[in-house]
PDB file of N, CA and C in Angstrom:
ATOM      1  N   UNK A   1     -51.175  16.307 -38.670  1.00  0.00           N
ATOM      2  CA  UNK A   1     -51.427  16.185 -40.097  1.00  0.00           C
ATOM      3  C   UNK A   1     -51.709  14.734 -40.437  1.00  0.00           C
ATOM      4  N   UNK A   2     -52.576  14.862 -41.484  1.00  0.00           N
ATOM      5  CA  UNK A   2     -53.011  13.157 -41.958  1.00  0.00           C
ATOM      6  C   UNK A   2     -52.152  12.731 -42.698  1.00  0.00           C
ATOM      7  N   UNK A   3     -51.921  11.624 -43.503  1.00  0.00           N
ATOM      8  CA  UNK A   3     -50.960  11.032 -44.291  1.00  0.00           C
ATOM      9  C   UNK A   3     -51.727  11.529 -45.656  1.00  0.00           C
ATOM     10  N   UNK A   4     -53.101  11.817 -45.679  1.00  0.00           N
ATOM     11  CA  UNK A   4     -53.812  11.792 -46.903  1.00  0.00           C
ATOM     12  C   UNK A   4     -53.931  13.465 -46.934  1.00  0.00           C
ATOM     13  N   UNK A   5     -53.817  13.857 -46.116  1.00  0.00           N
ATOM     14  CA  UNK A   5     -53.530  15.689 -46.056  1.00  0.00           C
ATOM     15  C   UNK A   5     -52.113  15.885 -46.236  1.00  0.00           C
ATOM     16  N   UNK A   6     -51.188  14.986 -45.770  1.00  0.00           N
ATOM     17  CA  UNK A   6     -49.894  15.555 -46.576  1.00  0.00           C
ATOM     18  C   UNK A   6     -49.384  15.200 -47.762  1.00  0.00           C
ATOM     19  N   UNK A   7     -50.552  14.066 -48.306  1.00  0.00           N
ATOM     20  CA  UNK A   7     -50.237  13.551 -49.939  1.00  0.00           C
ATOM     21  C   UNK A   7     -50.988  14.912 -50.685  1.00  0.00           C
ATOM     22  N   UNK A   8     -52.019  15.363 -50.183  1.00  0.00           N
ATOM     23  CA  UNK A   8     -52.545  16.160 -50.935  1.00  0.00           C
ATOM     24  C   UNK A   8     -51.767  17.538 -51.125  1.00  0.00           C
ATOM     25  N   UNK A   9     -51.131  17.775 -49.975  1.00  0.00           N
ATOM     26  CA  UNK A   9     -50.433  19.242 -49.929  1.00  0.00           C
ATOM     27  C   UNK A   9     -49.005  19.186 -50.897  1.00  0.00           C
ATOM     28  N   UNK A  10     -48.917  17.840 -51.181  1.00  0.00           N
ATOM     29  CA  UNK A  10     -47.655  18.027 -52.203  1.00  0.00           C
ATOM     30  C   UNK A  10     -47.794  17.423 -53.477  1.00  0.00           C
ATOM     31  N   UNK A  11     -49.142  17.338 -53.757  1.00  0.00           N
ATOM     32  CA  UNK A  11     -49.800  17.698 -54.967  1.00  0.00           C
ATOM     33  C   UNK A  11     -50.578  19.167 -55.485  1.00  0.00           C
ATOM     34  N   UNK A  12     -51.038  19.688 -54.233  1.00  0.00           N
ATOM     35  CA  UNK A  12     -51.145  21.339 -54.796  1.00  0.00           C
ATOM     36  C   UNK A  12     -50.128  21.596 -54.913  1.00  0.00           C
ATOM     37  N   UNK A  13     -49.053  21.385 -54.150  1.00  0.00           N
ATOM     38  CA  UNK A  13     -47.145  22.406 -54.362  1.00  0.00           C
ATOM     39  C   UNK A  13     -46.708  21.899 -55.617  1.00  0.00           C
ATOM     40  N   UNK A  14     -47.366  21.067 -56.056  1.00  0.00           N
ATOM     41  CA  UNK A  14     -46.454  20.115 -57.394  1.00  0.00           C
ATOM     42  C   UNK A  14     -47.100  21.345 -58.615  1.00  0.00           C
ATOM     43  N   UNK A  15     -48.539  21.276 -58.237  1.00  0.00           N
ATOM     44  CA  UNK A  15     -49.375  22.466 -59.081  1.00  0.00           C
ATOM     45  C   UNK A  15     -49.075  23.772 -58.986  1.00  0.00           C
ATOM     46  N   UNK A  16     -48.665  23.936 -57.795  1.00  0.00           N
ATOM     47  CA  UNK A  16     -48.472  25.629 -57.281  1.00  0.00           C
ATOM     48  C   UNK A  16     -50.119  26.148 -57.182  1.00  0.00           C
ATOM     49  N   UNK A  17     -51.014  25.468 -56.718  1.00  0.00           N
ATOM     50  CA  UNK A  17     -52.106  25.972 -56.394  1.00  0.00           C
ATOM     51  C   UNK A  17     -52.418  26.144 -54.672  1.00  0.00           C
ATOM     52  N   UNK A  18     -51.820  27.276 -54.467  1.00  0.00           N
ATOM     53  CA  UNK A  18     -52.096  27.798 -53.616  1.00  0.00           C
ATOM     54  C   UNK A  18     -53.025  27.866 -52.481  1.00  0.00           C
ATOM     55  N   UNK A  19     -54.360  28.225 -53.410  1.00  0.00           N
ATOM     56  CA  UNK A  19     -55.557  28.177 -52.735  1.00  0.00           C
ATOM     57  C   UNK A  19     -55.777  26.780 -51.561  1.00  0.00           C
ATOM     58  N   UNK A  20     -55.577  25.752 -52.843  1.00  0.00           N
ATOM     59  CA  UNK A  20     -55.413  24.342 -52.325  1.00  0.00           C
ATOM     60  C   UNK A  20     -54.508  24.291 -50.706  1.00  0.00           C
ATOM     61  N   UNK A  21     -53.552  24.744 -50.779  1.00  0.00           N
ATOM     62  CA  UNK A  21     -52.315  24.783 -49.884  1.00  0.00           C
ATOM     63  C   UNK A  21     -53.401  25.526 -48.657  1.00  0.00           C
ATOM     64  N   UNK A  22     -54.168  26.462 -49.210  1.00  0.00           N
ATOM     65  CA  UNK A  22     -54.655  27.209 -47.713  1.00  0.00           C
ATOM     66  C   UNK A  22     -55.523  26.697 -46.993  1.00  0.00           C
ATOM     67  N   UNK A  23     -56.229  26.053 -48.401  1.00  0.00           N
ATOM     68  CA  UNK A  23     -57.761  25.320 -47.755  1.00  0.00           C
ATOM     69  C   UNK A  23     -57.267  24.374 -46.720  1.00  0.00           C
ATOM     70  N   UNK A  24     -55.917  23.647 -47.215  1.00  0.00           N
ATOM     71  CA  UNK A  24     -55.156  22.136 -46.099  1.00  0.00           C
ATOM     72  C   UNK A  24     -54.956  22.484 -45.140  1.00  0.00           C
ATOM     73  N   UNK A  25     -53.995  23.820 -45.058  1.00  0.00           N
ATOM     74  CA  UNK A  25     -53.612  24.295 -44.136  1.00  0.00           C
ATOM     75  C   UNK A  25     -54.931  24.757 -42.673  1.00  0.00           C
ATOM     76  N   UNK A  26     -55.882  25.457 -43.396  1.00  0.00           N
ATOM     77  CA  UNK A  26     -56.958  25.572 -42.393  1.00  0.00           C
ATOM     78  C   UNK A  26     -57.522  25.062 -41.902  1.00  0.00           C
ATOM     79  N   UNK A  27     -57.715  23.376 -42.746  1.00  0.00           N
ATOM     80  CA  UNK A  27     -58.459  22.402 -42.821  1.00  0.00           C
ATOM     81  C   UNK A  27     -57.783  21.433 -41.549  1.00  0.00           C
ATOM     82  N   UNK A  28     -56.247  20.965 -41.757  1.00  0.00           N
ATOM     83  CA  UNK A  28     -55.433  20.215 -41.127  1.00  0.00           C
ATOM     84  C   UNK A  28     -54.626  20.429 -40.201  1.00  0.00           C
ATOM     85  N   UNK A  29     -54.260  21.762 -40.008  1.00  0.00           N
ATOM     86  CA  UNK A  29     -53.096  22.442 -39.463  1.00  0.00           C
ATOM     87  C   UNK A  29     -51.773  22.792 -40.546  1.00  0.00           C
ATOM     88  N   UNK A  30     -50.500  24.225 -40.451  1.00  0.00           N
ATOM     89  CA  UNK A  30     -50.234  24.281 -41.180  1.00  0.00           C
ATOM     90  C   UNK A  30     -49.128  23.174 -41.150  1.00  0.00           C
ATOM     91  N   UNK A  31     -49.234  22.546 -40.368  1.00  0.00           N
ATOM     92  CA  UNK A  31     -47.775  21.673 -40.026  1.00  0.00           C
ATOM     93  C   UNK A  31     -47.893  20.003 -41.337  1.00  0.00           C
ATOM     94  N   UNK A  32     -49.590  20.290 -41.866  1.00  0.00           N
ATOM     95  CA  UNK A  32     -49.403  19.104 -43.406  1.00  0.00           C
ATOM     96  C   UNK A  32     -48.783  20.428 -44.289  1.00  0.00           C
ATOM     97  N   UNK A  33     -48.598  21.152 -44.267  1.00  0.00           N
ATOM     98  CA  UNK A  33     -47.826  21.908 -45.385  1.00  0.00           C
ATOM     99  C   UNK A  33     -45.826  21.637 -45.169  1.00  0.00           C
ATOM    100  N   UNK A  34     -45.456  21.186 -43.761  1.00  0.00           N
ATOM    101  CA  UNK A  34     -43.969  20.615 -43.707  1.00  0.00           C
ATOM    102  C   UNK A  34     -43.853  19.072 -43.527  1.00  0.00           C
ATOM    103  N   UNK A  35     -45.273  18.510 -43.830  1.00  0.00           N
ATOM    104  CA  UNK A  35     -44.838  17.139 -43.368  1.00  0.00           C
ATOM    105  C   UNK A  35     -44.361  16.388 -44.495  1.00  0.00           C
ATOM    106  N   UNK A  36     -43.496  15.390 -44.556  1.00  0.00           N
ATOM    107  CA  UNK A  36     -42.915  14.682 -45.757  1.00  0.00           C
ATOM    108  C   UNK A  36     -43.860  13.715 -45.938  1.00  0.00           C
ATOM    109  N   UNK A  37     -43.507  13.507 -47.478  1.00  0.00           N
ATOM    110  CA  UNK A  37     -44.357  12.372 -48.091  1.00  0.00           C
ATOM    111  C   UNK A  37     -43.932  11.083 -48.156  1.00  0.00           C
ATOM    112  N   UNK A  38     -44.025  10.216 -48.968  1.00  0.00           N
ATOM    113  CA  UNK A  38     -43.741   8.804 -48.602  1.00  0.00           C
ATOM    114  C   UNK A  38     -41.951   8.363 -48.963  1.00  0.00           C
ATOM    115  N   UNK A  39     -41.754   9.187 -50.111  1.00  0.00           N
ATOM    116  CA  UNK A  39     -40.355   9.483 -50.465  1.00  0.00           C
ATOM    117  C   UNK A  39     -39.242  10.900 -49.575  1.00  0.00           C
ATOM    118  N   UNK A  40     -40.236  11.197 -48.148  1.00  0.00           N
ATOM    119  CA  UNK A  40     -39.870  12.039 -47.860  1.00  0.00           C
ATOM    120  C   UNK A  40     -39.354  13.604 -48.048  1.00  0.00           C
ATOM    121  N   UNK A  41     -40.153  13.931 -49.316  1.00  0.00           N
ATOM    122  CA  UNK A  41     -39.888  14.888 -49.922  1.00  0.00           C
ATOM    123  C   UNK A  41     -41.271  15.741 -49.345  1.00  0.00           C
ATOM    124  N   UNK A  42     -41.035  17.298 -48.973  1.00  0.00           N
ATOM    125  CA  UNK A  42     -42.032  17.767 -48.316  1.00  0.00           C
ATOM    126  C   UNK A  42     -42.868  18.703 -49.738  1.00  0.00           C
ATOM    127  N   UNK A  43     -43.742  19.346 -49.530  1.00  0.00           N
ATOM    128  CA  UNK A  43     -44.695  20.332 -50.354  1.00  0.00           C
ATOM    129  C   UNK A  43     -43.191  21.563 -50.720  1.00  0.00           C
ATOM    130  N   UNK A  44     -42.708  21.702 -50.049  1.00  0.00           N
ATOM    131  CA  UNK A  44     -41.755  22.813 -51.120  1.00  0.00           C
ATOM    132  C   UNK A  44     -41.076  22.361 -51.945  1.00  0.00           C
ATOM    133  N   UNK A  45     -40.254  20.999 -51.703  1.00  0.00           N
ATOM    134  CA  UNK A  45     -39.465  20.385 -52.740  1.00  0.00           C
ATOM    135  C   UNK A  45     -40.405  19.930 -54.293  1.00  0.00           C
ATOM    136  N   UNK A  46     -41.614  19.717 -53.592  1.00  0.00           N
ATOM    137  CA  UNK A  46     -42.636  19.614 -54.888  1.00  0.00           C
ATOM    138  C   UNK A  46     -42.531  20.845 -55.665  1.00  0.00           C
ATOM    139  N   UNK A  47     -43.106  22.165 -55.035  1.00  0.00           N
ATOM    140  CA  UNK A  47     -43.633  23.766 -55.419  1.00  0.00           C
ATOM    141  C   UNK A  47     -41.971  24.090 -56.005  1.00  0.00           C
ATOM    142  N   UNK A  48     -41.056  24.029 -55.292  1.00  0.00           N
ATOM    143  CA  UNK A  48     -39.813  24.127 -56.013  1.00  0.00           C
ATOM    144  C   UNK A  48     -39.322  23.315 -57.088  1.00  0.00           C
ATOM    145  N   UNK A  49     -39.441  22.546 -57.263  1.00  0.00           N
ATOM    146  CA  UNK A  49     -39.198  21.465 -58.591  1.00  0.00           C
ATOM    147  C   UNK A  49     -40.076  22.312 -59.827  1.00  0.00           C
ATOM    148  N   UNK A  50     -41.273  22.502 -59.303  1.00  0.00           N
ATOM    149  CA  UNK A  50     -42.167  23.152 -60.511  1.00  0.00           C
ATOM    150  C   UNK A  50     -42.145  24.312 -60.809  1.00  0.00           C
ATOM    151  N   UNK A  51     -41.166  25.554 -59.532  1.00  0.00           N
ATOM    152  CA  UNK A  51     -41.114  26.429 -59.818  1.00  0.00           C
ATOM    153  C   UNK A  51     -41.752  27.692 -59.400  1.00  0.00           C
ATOM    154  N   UNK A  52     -42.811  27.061 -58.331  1.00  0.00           N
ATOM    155  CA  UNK A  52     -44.067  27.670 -58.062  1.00  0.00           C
ATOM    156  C   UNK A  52     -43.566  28.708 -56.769  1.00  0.00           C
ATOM    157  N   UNK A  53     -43.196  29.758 -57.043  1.00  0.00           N
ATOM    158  CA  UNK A  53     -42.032  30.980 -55.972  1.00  0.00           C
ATOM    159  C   UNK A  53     -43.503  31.424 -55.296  1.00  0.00           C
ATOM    160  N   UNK A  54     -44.884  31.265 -55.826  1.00  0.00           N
ATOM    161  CA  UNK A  54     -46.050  31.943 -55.311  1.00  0.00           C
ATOM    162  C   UNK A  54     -46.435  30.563 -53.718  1.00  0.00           C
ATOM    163  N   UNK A  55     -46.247  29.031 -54.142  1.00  0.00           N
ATOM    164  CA  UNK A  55     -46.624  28.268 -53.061  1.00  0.00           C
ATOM    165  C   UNK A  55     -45.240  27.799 -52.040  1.00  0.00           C
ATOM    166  N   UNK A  56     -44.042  28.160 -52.827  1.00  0.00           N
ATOM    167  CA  UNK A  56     -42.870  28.124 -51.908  1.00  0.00           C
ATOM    168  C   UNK A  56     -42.967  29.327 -50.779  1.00  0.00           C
ATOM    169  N   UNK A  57     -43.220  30.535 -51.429  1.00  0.00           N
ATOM    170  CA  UNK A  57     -43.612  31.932 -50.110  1.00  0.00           C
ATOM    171  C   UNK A  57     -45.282  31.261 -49.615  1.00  0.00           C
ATOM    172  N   UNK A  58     -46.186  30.978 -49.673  1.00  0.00           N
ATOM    173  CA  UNK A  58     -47.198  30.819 -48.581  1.00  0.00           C
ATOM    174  C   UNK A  58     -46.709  29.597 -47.748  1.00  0.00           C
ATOM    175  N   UNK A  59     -46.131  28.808 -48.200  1.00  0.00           N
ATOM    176  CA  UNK A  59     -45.829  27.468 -46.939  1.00  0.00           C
ATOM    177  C   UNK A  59     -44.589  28.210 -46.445  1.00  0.00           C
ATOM    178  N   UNK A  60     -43.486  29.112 -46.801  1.00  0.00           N
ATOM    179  CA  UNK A  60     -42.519  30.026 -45.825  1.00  0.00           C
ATOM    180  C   UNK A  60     -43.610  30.377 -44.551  1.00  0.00           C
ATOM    181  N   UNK A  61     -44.643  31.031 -45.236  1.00  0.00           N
ATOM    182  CA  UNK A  61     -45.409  32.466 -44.315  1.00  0.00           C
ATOM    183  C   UNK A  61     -45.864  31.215 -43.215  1.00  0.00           C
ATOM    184  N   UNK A  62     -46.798  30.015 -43.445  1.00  0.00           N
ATOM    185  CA  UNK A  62     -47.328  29.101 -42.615  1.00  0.00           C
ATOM    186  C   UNK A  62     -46.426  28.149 -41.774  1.00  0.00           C
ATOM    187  N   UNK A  63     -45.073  28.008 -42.304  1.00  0.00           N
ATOM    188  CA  UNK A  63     -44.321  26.850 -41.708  1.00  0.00           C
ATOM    189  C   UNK A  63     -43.133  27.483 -40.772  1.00  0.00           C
ATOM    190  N   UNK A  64     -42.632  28.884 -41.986  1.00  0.00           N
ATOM    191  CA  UNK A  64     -41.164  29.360 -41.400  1.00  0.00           C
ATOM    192  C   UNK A  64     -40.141  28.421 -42.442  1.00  0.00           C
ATOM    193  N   UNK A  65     -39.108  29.460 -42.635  1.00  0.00           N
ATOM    194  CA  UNK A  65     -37.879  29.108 -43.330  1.00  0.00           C
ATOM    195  C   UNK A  65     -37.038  28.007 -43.484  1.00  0.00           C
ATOM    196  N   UNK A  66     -37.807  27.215 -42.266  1.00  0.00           N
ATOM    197  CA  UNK A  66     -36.640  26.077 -41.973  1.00  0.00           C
ATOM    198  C   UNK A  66     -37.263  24.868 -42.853  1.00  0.00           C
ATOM    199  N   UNK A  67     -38.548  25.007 -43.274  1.00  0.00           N
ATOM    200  CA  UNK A  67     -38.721  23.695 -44.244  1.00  0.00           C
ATOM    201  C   UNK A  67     -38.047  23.621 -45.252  1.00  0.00           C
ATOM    202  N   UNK A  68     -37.824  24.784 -45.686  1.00  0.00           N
ATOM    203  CA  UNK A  68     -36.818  25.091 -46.839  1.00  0.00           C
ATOM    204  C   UNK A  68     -35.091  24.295 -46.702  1.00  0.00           C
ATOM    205  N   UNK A  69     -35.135  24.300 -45.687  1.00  0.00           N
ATOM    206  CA  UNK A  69     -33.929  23.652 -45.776  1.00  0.00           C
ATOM    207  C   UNK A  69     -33.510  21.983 -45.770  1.00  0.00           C
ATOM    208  N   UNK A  70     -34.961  21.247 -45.267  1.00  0.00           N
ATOM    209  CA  UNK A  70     -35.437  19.789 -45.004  1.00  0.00           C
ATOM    210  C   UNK A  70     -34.956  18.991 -46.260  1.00  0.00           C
ATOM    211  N   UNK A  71     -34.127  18.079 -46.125  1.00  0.00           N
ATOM    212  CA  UNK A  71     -33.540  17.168 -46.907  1.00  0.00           C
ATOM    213  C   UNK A  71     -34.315  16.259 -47.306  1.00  0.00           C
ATOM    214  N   UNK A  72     -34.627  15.933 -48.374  1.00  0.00           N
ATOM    215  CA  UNK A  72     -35.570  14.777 -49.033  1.00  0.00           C
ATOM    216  C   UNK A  72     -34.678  13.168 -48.562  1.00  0.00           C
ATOM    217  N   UNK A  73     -35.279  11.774 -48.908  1.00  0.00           N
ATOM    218  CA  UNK A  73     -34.841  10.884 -48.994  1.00  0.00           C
ATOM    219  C   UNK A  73     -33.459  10.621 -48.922  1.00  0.00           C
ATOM    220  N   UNK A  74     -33.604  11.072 -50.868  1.00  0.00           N
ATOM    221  CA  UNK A  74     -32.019  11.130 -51.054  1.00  0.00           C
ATOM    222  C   UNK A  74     -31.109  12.401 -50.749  1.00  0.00           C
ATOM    223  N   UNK A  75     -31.085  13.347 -49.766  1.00  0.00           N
ATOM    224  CA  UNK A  75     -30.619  14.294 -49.355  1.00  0.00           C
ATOM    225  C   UNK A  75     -30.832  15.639 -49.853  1.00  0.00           C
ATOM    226  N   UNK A  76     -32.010  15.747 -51.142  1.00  0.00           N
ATOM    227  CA  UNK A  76     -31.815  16.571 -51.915  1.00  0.00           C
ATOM    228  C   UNK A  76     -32.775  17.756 -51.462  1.00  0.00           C
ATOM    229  N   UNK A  77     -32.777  18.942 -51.367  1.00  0.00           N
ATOM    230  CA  UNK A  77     -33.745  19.870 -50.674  1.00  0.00           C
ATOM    231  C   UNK A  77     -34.274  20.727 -52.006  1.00  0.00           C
ATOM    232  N   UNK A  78     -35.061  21.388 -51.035  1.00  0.00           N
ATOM    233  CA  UNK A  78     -35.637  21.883 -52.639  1.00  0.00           C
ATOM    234  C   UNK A  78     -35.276  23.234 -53.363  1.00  0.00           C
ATOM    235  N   UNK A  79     -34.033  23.330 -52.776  1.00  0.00           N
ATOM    236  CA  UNK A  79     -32.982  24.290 -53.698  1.00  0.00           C
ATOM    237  C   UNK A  79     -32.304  23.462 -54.887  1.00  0.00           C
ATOM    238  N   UNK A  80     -32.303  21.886 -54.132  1.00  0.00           N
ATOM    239  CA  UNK A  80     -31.692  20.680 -55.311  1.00  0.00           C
ATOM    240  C   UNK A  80     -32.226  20.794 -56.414  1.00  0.00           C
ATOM    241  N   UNK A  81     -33.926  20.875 -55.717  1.00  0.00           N
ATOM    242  CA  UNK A  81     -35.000  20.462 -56.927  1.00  0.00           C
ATOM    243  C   UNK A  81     -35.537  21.474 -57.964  1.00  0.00           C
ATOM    244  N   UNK A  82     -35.170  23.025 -57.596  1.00  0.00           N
ATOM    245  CA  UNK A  82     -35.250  23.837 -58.502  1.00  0.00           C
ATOM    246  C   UNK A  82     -33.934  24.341 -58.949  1.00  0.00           C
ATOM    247  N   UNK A  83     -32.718  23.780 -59.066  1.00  0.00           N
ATOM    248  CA  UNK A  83     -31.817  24.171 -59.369  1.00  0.00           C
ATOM    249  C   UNK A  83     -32.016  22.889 -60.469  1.00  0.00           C
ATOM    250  N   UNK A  84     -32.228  21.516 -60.206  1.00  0.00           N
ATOM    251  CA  UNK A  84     -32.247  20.501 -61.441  1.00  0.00           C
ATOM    252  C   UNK A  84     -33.235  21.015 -62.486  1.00  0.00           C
ATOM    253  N   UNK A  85     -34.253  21.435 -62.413  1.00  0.00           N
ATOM    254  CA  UNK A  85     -35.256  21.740 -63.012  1.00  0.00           C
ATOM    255  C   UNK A  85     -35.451  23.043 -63.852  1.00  0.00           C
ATOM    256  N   UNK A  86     -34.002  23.921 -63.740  1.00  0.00           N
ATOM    257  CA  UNK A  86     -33.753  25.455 -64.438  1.00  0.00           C
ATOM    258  C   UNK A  86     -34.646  26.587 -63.696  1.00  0.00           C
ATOM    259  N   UNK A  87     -35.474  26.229 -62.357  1.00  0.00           N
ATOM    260  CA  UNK A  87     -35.898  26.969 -61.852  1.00  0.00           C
ATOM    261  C   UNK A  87     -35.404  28.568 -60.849  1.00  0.00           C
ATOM    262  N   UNK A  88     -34.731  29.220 -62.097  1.00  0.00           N
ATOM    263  CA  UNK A  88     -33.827  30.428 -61.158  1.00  0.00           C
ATOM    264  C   UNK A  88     -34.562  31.122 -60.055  1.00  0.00           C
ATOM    265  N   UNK A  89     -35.779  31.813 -60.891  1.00  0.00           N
ATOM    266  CA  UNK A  89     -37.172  32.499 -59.586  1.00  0.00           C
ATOM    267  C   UNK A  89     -37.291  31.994 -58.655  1.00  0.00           C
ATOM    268  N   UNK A  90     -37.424  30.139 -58.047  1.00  0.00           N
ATOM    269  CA  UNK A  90     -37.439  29.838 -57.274  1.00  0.00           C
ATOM    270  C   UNK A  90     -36.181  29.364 -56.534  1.00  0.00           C
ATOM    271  N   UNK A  91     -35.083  29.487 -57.058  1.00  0.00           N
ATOM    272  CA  UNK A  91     -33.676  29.239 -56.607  1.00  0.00           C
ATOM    273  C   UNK A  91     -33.416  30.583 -55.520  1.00  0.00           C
ATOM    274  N   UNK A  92     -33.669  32.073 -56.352  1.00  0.00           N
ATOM    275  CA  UNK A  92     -33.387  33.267 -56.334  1.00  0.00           C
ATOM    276  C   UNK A  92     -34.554  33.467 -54.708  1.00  0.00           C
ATOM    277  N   UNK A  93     -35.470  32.878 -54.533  1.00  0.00           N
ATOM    278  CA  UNK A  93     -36.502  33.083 -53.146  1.00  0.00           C
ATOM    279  C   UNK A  93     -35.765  32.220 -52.203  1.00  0.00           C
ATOM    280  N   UNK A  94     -35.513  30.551 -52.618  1.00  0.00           N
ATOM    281  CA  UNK A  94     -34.844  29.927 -51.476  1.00  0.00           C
ATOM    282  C   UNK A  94     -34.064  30.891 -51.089  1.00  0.00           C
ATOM    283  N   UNK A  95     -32.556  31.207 -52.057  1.00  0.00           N
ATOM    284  CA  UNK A  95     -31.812  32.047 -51.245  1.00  0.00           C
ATOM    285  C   UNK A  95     -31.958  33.160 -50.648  1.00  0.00           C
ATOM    286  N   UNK A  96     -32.743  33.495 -50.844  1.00  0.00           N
ATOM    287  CA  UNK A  96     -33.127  34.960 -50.115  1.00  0.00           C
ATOM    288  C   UNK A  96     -33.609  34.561 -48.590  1.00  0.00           C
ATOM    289  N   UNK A  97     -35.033  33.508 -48.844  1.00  0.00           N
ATOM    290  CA  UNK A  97     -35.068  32.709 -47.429  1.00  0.00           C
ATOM    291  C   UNK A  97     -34.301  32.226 -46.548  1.00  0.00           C
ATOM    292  N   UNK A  98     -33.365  31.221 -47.548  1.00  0.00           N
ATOM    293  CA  UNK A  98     -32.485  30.366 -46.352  1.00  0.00           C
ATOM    294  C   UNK A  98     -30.928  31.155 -46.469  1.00  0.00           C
ATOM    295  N   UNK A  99     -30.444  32.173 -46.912  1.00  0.00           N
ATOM    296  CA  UNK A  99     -29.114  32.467 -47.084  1.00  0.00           C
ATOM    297  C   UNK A  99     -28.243  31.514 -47.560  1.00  0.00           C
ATOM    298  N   UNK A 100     -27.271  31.272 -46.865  1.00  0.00           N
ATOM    299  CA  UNK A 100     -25.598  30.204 -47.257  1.00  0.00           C
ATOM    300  C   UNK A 100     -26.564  28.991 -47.152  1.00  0.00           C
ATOM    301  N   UNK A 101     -27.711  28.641 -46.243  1.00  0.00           N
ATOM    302  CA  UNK A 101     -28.079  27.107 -46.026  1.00  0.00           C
ATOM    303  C   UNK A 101     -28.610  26.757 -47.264  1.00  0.00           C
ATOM    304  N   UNK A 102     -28.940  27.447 -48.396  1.00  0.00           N
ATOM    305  CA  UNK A 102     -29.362  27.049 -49.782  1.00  0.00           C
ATOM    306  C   UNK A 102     -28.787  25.657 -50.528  1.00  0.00           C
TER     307      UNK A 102
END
């Protein structure tokens, strides 16, 4: 993955535009959809902050469950980031994904 393909993939997750997420993914490999950004925060902690349960399940389907659990900078994952943000829909998918590791 490029540095400029994984800035971009956690600006579609920030959008929840999807499409975006697939085009990277096909374009780069799906592995810019788990790579962290400069604050180390990956494309789900983005898509989860905003809520986006539609680009948190396609980077599951491309990456697997375990990005979901990847600790940002400051330790915060992106169950942190949709739980700060009132995001239940996407709280309610992490856990279903990651179980107790939520």
């Amino acid at each position: 993955a490029t540095a400029g393909g994984s800035r971009l993939a956690n600006s579609a997750a920030l959008g929840g535009h999807v499409g975006v997420l697939r085009f990277l993914s096909e374009q780069c490999g799906p592995e810019v959809l788990a790579a962290p950004s400069v604050n180390n925060f990956r494309p789900a902690h983005d898509a989860a902050q905003e809520g986006h349960v539609d680009a948190l399940r396609f980077i599951v389907e491309q990456c697997g469950s375990e990005v979901l659990t990847a600790a940002g900078a400051n330790g915060s994952t992106p169950a942190h980031a949709a739980a700060a943000h009132g995001h239940v829909d996407a709280l309610r998918f992490l856990a279903e994904q990651c179980g107790s590791e939520v």
